[in-house]
C-alpha atoms as a PDB file:
ATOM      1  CA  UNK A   1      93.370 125.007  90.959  1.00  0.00           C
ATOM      2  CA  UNK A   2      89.939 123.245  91.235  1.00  0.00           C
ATOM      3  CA  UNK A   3      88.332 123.310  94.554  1.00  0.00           C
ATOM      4  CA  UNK A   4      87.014 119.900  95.942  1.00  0.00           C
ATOM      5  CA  UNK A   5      84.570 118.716  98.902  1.00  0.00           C
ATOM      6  CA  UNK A   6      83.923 115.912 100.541  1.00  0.00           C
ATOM      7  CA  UNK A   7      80.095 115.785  99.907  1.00  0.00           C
ATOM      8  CA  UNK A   8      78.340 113.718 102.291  1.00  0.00           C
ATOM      9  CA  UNK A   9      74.583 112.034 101.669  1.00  0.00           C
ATOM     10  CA  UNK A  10      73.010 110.903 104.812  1.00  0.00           C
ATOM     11  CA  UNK A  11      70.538 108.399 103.126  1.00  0.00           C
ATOM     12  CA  UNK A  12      72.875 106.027 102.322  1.00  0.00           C
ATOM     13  CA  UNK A  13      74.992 106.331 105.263  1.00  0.00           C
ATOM     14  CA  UNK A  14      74.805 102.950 107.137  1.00  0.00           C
ATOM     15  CA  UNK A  15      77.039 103.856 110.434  1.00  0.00           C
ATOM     16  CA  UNK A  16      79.665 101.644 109.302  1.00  0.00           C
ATOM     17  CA  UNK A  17      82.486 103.941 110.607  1.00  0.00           C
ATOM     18  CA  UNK A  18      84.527 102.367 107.644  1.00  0.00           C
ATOM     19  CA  UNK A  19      85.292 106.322 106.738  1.00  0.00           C
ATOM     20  CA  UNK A  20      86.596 106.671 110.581  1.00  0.00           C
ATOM     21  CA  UNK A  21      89.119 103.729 109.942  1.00  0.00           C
ATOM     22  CA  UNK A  22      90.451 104.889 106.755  1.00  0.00           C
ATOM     23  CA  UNK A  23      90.267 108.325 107.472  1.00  0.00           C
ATOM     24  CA  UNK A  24      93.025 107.282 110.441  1.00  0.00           C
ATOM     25  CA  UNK A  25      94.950 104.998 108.402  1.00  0.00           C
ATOM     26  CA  UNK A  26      95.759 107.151 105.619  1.00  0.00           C
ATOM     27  CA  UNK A  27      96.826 109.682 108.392  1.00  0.00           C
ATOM     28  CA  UNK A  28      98.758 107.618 111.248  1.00  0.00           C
ATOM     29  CA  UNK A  29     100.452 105.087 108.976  1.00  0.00           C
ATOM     30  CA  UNK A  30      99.000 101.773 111.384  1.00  0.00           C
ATOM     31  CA  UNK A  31      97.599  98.581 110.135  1.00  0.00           C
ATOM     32  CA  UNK A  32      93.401  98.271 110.237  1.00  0.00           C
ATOM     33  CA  UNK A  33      94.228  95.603 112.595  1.00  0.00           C
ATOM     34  CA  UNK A  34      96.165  97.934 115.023  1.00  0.00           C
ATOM     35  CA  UNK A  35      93.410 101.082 114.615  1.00  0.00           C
ATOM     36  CA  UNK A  36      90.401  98.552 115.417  1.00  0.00           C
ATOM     37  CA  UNK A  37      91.805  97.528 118.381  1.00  0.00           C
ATOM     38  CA  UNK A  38      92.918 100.998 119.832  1.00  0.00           C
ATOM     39  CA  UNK A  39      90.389 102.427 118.301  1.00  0.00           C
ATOM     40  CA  UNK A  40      89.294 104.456 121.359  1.00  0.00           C
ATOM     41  CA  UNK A  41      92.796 106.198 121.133  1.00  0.00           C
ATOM     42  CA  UNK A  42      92.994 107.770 117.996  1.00  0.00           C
ATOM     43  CA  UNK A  43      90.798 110.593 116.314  1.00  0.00           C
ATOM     44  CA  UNK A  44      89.518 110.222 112.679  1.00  0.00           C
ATOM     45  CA  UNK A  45      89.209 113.939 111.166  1.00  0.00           C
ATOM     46  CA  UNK A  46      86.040 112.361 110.083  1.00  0.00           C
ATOM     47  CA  UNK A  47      82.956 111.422 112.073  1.00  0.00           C
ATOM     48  CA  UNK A  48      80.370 109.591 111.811  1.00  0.00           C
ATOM     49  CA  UNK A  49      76.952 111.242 113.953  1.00  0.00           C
ATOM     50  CA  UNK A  50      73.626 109.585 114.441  1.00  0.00           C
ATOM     51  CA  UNK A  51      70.527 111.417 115.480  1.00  0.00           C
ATOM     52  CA  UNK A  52      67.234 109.412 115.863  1.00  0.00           C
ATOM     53  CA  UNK A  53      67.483 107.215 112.122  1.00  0.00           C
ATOM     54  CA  UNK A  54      69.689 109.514 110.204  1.00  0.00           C
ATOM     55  CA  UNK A  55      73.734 108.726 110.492  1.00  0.00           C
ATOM     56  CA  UNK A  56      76.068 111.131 108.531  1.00  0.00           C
ATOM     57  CA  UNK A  57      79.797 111.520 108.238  1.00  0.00           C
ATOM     58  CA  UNK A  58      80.804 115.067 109.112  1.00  0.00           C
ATOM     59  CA  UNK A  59      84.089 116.356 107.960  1.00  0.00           C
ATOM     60  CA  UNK A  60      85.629 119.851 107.216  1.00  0.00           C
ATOM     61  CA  UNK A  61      83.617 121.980 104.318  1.00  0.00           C
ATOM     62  CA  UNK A  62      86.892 123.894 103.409  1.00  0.00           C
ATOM     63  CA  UNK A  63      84.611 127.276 103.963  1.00  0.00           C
ATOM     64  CA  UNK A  64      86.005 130.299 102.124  1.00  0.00           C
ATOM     65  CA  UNK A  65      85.460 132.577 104.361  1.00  0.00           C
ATOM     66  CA  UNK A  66      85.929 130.036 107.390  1.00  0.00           C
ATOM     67  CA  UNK A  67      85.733 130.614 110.872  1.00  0.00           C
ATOM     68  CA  UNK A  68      88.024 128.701 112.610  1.00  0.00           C
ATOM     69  CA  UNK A  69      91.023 130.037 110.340  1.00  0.00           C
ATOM     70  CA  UNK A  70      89.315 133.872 111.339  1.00  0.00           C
ATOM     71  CA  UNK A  71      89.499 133.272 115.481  1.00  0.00           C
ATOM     72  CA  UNK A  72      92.612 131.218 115.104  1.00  0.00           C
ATOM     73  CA  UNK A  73      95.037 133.128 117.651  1.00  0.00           C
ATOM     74  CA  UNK A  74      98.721 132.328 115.961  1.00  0.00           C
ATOM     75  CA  UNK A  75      97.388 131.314 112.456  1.00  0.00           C
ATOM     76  CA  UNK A  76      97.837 128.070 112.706  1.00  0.00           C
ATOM     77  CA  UNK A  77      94.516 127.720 110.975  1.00  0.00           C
ATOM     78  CA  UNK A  78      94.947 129.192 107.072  1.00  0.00           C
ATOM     79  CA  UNK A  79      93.961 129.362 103.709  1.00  0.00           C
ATOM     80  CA  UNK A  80      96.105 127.689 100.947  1.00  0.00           C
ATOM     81  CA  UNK A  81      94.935 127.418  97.812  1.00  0.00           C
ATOM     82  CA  UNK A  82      91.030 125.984  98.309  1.00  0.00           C
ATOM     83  CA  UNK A  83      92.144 124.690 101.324  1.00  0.00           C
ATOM     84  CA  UNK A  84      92.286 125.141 104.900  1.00  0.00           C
ATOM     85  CA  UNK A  85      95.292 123.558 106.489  1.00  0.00           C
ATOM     86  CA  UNK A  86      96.594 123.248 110.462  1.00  0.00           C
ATOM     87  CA  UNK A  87     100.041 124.382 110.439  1.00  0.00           C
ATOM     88  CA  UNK A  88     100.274 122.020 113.253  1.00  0.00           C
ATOM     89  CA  UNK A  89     104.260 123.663 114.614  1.00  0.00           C
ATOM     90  CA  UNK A  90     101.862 126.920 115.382  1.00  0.00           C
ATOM     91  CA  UNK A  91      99.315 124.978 116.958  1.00  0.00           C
ATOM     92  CA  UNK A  92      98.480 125.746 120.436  1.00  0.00           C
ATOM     93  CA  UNK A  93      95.555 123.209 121.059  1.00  0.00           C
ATOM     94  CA  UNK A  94      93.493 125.767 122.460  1.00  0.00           C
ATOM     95  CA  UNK A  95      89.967 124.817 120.858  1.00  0.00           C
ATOM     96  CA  UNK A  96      89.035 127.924 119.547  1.00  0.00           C
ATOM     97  CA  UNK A  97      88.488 126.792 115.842  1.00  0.00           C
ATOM     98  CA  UNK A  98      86.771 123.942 117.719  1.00  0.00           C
ATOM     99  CA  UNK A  99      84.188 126.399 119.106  1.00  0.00           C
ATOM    100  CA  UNK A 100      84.363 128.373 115.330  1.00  0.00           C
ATOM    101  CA  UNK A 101      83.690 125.470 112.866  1.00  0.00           C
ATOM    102  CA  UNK A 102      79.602 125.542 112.751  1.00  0.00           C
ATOM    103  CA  UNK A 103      79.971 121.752 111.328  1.00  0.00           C
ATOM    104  CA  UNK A 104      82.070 120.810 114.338  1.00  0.00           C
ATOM    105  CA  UNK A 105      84.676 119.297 111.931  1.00  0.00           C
ATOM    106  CA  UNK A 106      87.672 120.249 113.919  1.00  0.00           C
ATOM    107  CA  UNK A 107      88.885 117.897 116.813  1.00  0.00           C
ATOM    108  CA  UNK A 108      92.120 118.876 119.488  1.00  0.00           C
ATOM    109  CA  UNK A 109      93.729 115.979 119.865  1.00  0.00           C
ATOM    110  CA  UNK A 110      97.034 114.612 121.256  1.00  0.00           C
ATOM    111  CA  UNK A 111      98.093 111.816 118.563  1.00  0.00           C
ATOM    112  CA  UNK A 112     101.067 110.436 121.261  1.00  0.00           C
ATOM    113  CA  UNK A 113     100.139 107.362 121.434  1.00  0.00           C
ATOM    114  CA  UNK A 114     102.017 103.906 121.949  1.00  0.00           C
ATOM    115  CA  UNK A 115     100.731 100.323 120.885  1.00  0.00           C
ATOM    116  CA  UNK A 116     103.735  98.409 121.256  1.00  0.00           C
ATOM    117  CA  UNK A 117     105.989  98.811 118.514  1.00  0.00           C
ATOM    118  CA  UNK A 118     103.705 100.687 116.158  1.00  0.00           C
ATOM    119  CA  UNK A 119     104.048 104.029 117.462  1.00  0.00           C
ATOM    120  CA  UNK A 120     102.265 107.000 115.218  1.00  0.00           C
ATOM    121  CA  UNK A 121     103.751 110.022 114.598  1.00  0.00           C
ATOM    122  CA  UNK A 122     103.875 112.004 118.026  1.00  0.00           C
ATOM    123  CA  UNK A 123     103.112 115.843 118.534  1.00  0.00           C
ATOM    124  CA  UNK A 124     104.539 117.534 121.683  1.00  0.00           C
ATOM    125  CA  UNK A 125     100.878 119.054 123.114  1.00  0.00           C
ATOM    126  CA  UNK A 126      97.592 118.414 121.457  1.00  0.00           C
ATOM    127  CA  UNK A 127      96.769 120.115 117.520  1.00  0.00           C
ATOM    128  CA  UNK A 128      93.796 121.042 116.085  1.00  0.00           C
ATOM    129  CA  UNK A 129      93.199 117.962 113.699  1.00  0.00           C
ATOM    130  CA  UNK A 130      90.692 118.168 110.611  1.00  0.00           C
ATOM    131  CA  UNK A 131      89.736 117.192 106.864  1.00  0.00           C
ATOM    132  CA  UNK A 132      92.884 117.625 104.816  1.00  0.00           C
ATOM    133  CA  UNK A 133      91.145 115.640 101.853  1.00  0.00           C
ATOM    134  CA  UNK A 134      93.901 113.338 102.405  1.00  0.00           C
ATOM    135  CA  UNK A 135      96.149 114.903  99.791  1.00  0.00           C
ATOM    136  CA  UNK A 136      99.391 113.512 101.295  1.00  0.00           C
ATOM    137  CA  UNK A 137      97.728 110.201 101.319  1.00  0.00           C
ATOM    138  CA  UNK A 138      96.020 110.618  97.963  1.00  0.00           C
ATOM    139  CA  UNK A 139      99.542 111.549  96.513  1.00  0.00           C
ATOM    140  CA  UNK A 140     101.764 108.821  97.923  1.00  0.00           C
ATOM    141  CA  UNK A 141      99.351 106.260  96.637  1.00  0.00           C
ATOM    142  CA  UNK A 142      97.891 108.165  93.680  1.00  0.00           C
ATOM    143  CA  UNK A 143      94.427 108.099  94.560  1.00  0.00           C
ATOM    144  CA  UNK A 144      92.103 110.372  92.767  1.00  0.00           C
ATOM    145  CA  UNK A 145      89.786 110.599  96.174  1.00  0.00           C
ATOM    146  CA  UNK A 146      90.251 110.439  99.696  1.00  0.00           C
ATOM    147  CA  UNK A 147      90.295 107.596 102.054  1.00  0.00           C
ATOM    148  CA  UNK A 148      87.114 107.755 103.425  1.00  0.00           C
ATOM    149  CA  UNK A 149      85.676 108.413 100.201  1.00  0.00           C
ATOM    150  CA  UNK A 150      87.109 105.329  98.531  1.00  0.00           C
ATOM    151  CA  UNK A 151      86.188 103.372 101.912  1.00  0.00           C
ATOM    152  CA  UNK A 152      82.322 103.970 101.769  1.00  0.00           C
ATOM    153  CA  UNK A 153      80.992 101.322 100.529  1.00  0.00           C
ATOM    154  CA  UNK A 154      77.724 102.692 100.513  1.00  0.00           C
ATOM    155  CA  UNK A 155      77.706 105.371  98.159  1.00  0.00           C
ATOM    156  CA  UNK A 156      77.366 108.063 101.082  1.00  0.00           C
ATOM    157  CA  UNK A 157      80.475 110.012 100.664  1.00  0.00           C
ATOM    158  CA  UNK A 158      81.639 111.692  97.509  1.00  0.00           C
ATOM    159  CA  UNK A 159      84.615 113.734  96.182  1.00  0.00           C
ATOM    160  CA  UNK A 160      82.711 116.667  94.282  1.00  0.00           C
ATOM    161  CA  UNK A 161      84.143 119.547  92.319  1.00  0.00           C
ATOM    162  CA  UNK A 162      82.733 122.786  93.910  1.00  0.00           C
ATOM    163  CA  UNK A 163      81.265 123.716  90.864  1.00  0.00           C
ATOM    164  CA  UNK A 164      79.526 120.348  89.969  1.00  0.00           C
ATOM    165  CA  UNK A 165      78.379 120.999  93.377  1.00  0.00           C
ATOM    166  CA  UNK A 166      76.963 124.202  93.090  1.00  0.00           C
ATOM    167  CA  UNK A 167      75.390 123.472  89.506  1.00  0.00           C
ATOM    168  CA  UNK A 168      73.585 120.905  91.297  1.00  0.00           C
ATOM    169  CA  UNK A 169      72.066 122.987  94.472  1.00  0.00           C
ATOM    170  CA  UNK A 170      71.481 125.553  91.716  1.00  0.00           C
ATOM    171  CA  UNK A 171      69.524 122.830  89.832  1.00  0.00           C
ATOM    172  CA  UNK A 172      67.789 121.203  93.292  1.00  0.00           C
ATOM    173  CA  UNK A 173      66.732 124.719  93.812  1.00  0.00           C
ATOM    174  CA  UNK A 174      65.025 125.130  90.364  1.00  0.00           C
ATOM    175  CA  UNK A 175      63.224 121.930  90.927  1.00  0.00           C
ATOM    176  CA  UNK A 176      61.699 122.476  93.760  1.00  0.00           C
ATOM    177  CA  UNK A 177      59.880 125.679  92.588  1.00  0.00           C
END
């Protein structure tokens, strides 16, 4: 199974936060409409950080060898495939993969929340919520990228093979010497 990433170019980010909004529509099932307005209430498991001039979206790198799935006390952290999923029913919320992740990718959230009748999925204590490349999403609408990647207008967020990605650090690198 290819690997993918998310890769993420912080000169052409624009600090739209259009990834955030897609990011939790493909994963609470709300209208834009509903998310914009409670937008304080739910948690994209992307974000969107500015320091000084630069803005970037930071999500999950899907490490091999990652931390948070290492320190994760009941394993709900693990690695399937290229992937590393929350198994959310062995979830404790503690935020040790929070303190792990060196991207700070992974969020503890509590997703119960109410707007009326739209009411998302609710978990009974917070989960350890991250980048899942949307492939629930992708696959019930058969999208060949994720939500925030097809979202960014901009250009600043890309869904890379891992070895088109490393052919082209390899590359970078070879350039610059």
């Amino acid at each position: 199974m290819e690997q993918y990433v998310i890769e993420s170019d912080p000169s052409k980010c624009k600090g739209c936060k259009k990834c955030e909004i897609a990011c939790i529509e493909a994963h609470c099932d709300l209208p834009r409409k509903v998310i914009i307005k409670n937008r304080d209430k739910v948690v994209p498991r992307i974000r969107v950080y500015k320091s000084g001039d630069v803005k970037t979206p930071i999500q999950c790198r899907q490490c091999r060898n990652a931390a948070c799935a290492r320190i994760c006390p009941t394993g709900a952290l693990v690695h399937e495939g290229s992937m590393v999923r929350v198994r959310e029913q062995f979830c404790l919320g503690c935020g040790m993969c929070v303190m792990a992740c060196p991207f700070g990718a992974i969020t503890v959230a509590d997703q119960q929340i109410s707007f009326g009748e739209e009411t998302p999925s609710s978990r009974p204590h917070p989960v350890a919520l991250k980048c899942d490349q949307c492939e629930e999403w992708r696959e019930k609408n058969g999208q060949p990228v994720s939500a925030c990647v097809a979202n960014c207008k901009f250009g600043a967020l890309n869904f890379v093979k891992m070895g088109d990605l490393r052919s082209r650090k390899i590359e970078a690198a070879a350039m610059a010497r």
